[in-house]
Protein backbone atom coordinates (compact mmCIF):
# COMPACT_ATOMS: atom_id res chain seq x y z
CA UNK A 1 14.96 -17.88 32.98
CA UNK A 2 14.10 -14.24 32.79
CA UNK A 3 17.16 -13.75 30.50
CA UNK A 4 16.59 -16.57 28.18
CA UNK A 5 12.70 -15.12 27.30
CA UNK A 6 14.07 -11.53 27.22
CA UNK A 7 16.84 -12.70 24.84
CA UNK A 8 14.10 -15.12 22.88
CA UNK A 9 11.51 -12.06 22.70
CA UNK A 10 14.34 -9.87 21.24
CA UNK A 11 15.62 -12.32 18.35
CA UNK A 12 11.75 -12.91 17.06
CA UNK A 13 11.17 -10.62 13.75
CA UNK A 14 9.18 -7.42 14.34
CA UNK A 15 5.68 -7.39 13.22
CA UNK A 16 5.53 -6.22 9.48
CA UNK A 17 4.05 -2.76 9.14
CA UNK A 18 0.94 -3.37 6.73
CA UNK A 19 0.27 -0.30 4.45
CA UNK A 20 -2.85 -0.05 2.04
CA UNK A 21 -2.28 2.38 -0.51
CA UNK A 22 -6.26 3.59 -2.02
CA UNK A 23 -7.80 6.25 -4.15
CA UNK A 24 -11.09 7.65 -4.68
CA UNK A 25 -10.33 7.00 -8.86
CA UNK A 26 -8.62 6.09 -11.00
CA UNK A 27 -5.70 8.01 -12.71
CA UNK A 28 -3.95 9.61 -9.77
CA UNK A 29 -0.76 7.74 -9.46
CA UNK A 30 -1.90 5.36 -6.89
CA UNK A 31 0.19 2.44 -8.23
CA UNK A 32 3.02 4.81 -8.91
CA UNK A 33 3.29 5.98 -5.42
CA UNK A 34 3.30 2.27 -4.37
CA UNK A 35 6.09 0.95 -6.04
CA UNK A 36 7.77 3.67 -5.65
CA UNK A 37 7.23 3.49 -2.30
CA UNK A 38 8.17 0.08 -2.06
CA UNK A 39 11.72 0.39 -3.60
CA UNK A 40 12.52 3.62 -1.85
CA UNK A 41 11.72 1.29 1.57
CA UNK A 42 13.76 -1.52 0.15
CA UNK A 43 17.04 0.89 -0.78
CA UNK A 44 16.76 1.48 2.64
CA UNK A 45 17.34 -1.16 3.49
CA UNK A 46 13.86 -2.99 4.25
CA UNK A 47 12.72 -6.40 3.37
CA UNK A 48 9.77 -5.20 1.27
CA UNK A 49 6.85 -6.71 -0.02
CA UNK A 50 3.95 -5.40 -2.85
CA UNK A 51 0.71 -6.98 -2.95
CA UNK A 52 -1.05 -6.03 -6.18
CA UNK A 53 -4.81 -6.14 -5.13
CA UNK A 54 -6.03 -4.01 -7.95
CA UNK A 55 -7.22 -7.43 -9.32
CA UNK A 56 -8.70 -6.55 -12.24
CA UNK A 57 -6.59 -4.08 -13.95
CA UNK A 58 -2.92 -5.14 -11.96
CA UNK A 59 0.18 -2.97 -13.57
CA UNK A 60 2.65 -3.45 -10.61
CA UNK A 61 4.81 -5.90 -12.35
CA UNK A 62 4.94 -3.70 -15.59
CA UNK A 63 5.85 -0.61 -13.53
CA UNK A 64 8.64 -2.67 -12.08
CA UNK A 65 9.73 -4.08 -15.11
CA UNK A 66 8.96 -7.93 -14.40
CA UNK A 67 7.51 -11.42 -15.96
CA UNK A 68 5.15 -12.99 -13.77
CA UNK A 69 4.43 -16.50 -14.49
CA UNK A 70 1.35 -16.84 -12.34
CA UNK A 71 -0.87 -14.29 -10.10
CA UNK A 72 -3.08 -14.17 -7.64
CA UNK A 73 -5.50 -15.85 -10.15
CA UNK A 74 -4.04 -18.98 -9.80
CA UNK A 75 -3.63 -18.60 -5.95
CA UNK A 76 -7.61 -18.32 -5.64
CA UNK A 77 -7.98 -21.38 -7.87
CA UNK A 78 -6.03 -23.48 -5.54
CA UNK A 79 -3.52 -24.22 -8.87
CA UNK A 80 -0.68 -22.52 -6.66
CA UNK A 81 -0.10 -21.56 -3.38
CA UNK A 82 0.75 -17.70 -2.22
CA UNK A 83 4.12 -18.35 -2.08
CA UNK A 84 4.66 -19.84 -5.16
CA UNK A 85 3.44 -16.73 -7.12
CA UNK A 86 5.70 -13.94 -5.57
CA UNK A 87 8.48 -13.25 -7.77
CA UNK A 88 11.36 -11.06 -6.60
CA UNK A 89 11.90 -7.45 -8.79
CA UNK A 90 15.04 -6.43 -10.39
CA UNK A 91 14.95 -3.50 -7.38
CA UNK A 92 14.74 -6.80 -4.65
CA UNK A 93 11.16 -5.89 -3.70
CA UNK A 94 9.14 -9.42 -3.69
CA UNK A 95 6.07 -9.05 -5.46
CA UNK A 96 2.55 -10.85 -5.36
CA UNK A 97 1.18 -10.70 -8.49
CA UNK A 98 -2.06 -9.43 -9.54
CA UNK A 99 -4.01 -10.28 -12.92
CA UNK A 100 -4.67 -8.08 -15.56
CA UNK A 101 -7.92 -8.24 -17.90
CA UNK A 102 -9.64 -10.45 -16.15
CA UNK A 103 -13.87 -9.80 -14.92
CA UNK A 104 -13.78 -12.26 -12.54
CA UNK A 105 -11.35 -10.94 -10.82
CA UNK A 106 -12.44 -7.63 -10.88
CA UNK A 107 -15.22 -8.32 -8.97
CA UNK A 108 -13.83 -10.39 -6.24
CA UNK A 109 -16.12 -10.95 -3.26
CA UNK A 110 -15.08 -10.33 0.20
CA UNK A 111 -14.59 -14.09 1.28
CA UNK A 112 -12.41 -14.27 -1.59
CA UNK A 113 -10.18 -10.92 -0.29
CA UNK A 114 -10.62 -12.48 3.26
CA UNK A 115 -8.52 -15.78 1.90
CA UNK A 116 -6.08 -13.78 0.57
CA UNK A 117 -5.19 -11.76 3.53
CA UNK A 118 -5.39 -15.27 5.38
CA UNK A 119 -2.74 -16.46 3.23
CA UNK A 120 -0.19 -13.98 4.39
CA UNK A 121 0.12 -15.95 7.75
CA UNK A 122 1.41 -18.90 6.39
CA UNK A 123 4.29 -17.05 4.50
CA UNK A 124 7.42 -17.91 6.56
CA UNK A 125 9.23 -15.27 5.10
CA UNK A 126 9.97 -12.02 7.54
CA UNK A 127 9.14 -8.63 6.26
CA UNK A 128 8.91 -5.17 7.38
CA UNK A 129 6.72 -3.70 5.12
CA UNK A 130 3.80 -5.30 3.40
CA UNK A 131 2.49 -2.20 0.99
CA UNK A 132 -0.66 -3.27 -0.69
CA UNK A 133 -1.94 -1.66 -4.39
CA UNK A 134 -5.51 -0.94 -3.97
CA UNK A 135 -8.04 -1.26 -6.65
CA UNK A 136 -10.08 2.58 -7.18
CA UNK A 137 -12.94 3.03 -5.64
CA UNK A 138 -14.73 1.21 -2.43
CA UNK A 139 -15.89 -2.16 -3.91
CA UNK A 140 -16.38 -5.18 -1.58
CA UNK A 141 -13.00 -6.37 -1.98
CA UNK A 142 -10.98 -3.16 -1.29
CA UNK A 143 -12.80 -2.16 1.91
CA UNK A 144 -12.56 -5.84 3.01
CA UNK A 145 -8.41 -4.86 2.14
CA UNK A 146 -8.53 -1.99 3.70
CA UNK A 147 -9.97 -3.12 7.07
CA UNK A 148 -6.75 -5.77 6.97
CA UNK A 149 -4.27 -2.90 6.52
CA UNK A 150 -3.48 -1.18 10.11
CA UNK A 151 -2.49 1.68 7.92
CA UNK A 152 -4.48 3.57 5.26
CA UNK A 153 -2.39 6.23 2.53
CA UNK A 154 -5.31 7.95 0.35
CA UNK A 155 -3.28 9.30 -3.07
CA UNK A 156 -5.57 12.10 -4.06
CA UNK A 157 -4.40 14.88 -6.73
CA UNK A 158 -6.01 18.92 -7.17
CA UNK A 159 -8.68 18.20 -9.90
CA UNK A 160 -12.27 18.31 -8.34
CA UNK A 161 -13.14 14.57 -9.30
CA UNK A 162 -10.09 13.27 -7.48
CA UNK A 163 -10.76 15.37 -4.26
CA UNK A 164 -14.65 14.31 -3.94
CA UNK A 165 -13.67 10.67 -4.71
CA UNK A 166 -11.05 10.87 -2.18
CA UNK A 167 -13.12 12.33 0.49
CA UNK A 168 -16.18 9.64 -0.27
CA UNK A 169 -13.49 7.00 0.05
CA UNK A 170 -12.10 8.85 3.74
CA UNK A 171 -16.11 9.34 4.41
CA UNK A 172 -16.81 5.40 3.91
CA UNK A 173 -13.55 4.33 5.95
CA UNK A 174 -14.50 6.80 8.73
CA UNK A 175 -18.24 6.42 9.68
CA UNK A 176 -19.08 2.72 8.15
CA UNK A 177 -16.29 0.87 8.92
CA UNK A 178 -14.85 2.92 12.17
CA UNK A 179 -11.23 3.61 10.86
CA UNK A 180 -8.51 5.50 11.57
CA UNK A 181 -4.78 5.62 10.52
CA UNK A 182 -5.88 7.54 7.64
CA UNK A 183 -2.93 8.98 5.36
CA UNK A 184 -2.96 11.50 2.81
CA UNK A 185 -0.14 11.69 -0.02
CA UNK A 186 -0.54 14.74 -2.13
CA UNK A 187 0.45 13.12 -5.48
CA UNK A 188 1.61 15.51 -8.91
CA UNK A 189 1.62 19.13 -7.32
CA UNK A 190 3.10 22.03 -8.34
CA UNK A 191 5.03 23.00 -5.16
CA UNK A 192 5.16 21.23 -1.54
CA UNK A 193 3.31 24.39 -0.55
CA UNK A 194 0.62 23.48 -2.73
CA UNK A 195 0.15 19.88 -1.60
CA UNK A 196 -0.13 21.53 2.48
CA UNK A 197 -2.62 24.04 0.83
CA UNK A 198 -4.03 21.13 -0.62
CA UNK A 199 -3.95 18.76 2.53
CA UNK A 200 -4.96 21.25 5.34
CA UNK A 201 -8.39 21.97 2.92
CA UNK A 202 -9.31 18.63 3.32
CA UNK A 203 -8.28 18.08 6.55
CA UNK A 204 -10.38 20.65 7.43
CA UNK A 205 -13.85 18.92 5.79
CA UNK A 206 -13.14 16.21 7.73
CA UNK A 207 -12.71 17.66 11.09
CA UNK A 208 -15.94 19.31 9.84
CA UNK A 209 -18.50 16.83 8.53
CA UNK A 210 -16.85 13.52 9.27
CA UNK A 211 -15.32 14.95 13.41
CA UNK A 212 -12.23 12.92 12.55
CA UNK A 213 -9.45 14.59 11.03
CA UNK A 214 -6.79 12.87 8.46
CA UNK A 215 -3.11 12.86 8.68
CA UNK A 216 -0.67 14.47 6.41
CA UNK A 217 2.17 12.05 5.23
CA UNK A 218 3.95 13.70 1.90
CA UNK A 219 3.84 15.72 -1.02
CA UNK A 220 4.97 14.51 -4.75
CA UNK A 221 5.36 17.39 -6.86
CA UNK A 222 5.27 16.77 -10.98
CA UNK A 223 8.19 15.60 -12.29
CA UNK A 224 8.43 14.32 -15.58
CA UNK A 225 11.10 11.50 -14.74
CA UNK A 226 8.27 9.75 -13.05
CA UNK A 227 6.43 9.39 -16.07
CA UNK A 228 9.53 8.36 -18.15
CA UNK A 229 10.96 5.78 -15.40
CA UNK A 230 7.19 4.13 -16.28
CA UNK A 231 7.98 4.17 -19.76
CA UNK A 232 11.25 2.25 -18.92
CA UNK A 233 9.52 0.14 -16.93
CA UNK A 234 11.29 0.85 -14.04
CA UNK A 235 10.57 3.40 -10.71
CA UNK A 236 11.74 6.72 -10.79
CA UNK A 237 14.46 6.12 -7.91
CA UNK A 238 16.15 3.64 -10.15
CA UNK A 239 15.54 5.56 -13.49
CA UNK A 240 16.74 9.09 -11.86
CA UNK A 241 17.44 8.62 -8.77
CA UNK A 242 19.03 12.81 -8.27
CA UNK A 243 15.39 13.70 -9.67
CA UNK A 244 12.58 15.73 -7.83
CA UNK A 245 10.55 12.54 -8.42
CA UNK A 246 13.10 10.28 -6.26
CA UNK A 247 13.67 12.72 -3.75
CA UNK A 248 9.96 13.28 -3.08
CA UNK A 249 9.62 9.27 -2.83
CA UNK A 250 12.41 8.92 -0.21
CA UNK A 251 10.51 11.57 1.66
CA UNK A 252 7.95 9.47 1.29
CA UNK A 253 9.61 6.46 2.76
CA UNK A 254 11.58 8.52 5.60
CA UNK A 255 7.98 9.57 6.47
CA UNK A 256 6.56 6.33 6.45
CA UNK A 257 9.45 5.12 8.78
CA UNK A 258 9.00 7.50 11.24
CA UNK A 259 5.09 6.44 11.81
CA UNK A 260 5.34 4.31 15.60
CA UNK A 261 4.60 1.26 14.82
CA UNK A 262 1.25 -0.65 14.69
CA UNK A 263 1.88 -3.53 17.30
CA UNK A 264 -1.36 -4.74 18.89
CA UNK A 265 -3.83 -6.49 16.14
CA UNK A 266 -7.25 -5.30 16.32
CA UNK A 267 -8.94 -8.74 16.66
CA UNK A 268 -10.26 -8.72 13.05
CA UNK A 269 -9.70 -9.83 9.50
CA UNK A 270 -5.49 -8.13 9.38
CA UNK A 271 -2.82 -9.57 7.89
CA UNK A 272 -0.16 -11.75 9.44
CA UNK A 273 -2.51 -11.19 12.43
CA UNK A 274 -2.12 -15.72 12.39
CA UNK A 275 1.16 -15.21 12.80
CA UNK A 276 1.55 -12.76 15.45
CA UNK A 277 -0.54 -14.99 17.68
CA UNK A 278 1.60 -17.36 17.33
CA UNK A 279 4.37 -15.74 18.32
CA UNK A 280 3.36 -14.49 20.94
């Protein structure tokens, strides 16, 4: 008997490592570093999955070069279900769909962000990764995202605006809602020196004034491949993948690998969290 659950505990999928990918603004590569991200996990291998939650303003599927028929839009309306909006990417990542233009969405509540994240545990496809496009800023429905993600990446470039945003975002996530798992990705830098500089500054306020420090995850250094893979509507490890841009982005997934895994749900609004319980 004692084999038999060993051997049924080992052929159950891991849990799916949940990754919520903010900013302080706007205009500092957040969706770039996600689906790049994303396919750099998926050539690794990975089953990978993008959640667009920038709901107002979603680009995902044009930075991966794909038609979506419907969107998370139509998932909230109760026209389709979740899993009959995800479309699969040229690069194999499945994607969920935001919507583009639209006010309504933009300003999603957090009961409406809750059902979403609810959704997930009905999906009866197995994933490792679930790495979810933030909105910028700290509006209702992104904090009520980023309490759901186990694990928190903050893109933040050296320009004044992006640091102070990115520190009010770390500042909110810290001492109102009491989390941790905090990430940051040094995104557009001139040198990986300059993103440590860059990292071990801020780390350093926030040891300070928050008496919680941050982690360091990666650097991306400026590359203009990136910028021309978005152009060709594709990521940069498919567009050049021998490029500084592609190289940092594996380094970015190789990092994100090595994290332990989350395993025990914190009791709250997280996704799959439905599922895991049922597992186990």
């Amino acid at each position: 008997m004692k084999h038999l659950l060993l051997k049924d505990r080992m052929s159950q999928p891991s849990r799916t490592q949940v990754i919520g990918i903010a900013s302080g603004k706007g205009g500092v590569g957040k969706t770039i570093v996600s689906v790049n991200l994303a396919v750099a996990l998926q050539l690794m291998g990975k089953r990978v999955m993008l959640l667009d939650a920038d709901l107002g303003m979603a680009n995902a599927q044009i930075a991966l070069g794909t038609r979506c028929t419907y969107n998370l839009s139509h998932f909230l309306s109760g026209e389709k279900t979740l899993e009959e909006i995800i479309v699969t990417t040229r690069a194999g990542v499945r994607l969920v769909p935001g919507a583009s233009g639209m006010q309504d969405m933009a300003a999603l509540s957090q009961l409406q962000a809750a059902s979403i994240v609810q959704a997930f545990s009905a999906l009866e496809e197995d994933i490792d990764y679930l790495i979810v496009d933030m909105a910028a800023g700290i509006s209702p429905s992104v904090l009520a995202f980023m309490t759901a993600c186990p694990r928190r990446y903050i893109v933040v470039r050296d320009d004044p605006s992006s640091i102070a945003d990115a520190y009010g975002t770390i500042k909110v996530l810290i001492q109102e809602l009491g989390l941790n798992e905090i990430y940051l990705v040094l995104n557009g830098m001139n040198s990986q020196k300059e993103g440590q500089v860059l990292f071990d500054r801020m780390n350093q306020v926030c040891a300070r004034f928050l008496n919680q420090s941050v982690n360091y995850l990666a650097t991306i250094e400026n590359d203009v491949n990136i910028l021309q893979s978005l152009k060709k509507y594709q990521s940069v490890l498919e567009f050049a993948p021998d490029s500084t841009g592609a190289r940092d982005f594996r380094r970015l997934a190789d990092a994100t690998e090595k994290l332990a895994p989350i395993e025990e749900a914190s009791g709250g609004l997280e996704f799959f969290v439905e599922r895991l319980v049922r597992r186990t």
